[in-house]
C-alpha atoms as a PDB file:
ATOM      1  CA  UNK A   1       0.000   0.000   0.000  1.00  0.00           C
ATOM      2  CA  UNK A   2       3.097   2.539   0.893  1.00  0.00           C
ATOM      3  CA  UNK A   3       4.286   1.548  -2.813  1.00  0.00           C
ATOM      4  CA  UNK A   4       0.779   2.429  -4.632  1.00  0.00           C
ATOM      5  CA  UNK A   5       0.752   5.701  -2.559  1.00  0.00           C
ATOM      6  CA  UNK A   6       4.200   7.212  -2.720  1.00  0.00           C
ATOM      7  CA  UNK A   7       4.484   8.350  -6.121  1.00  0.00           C
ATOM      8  CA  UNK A   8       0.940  10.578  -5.398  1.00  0.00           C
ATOM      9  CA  UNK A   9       3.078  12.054  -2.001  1.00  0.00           C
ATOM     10  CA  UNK A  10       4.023  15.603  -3.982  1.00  0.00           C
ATOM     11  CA  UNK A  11       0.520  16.241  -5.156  1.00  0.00           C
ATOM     12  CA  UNK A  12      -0.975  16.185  -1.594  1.00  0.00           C
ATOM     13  CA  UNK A  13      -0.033  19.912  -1.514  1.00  0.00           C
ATOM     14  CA  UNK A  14      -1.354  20.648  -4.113  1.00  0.00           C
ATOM     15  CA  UNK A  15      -4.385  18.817  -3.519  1.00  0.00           C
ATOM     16  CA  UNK A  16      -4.883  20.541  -0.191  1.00  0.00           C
ATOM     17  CA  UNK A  17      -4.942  23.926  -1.975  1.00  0.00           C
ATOM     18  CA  UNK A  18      -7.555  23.221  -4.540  1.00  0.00           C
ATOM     19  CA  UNK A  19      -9.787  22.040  -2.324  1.00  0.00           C
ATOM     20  CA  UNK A  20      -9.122  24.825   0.175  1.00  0.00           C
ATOM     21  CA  UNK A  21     -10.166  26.978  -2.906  1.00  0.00           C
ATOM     22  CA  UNK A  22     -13.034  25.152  -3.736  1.00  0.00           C
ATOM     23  CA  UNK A  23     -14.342  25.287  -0.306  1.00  0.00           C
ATOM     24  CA  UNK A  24     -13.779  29.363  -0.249  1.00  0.00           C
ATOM     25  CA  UNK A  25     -15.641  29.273  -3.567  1.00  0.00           C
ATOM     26  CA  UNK A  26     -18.612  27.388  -2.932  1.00  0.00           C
ATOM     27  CA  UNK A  27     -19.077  29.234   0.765  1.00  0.00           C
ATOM     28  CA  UNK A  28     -19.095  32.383  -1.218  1.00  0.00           C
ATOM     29  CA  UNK A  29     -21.759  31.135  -3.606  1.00  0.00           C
ATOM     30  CA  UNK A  30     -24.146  29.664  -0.729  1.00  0.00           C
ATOM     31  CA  UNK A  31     -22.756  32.952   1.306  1.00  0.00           C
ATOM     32  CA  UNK A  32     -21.133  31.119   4.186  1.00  0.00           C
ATOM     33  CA  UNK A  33     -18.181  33.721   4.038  1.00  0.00           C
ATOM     34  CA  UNK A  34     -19.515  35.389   6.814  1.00  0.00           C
ATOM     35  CA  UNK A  35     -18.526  32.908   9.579  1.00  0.00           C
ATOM     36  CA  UNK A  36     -15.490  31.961  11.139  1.00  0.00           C
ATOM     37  CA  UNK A  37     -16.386  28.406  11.456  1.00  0.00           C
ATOM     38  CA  UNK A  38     -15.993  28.056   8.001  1.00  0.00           C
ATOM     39  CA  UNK A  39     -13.241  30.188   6.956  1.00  0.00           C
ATOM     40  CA  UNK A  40     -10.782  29.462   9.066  1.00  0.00           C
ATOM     41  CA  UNK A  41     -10.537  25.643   8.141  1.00  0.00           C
ATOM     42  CA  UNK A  42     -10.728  26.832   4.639  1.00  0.00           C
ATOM     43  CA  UNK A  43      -7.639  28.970   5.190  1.00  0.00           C
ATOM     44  CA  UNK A  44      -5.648  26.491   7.186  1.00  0.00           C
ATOM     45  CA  UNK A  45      -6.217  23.852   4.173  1.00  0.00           C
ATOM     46  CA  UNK A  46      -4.288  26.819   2.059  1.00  0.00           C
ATOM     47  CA  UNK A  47      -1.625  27.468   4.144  1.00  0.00           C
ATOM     48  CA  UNK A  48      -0.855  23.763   4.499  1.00  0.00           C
ATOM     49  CA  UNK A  49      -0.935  22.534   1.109  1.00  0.00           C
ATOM     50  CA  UNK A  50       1.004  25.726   0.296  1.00  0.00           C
ATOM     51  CA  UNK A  51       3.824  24.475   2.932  1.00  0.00           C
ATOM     52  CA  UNK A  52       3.443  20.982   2.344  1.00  0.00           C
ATOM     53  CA  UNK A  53       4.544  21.660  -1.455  1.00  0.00           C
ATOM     54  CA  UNK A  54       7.005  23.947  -0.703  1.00  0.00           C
ATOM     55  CA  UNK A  55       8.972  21.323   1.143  1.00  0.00           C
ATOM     56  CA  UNK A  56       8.368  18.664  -1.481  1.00  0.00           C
ATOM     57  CA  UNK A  57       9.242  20.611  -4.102  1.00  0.00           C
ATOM     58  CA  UNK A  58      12.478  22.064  -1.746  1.00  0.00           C
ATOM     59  CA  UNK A  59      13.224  17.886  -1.210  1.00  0.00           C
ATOM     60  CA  UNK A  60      13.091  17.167  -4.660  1.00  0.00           C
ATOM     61  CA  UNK A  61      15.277  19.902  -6.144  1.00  0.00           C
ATOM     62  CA  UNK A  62      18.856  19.406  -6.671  1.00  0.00           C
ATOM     63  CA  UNK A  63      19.705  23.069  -5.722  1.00  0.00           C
END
């Protein structure tokens, strides 16, 4: 199972932020962007995948 998943590892970041996206998006369409309940998950998805690829990226560069 580590073998199947491993190769999808450097996406997760990226993963993380679309979906942090799409959450901010669809709260603003059913207006949910008034409540902290909601944003603040949405915004800790962002800042996460945005980390989470940094290092990736950072562990798979040869500079």
């Amino acid at each position: 199972m580590k073998k199947f998943l491993l190769p999808y590892i450097k996406y997760a970041g990226l993963a993380a932020i679309s979906l942090g996206v799409l959450l901010f998006v669809l709260g603003f369409l059913f207006g949910w962007t008034t409540h902290n309940w909601f944003l603040i998950p949405c915004l800790l998805l962002i800042l996460a995948g945005t980390i989470t690829h940094v290092v990736v990226m950072k562990k798979e560069s040869k500079y």
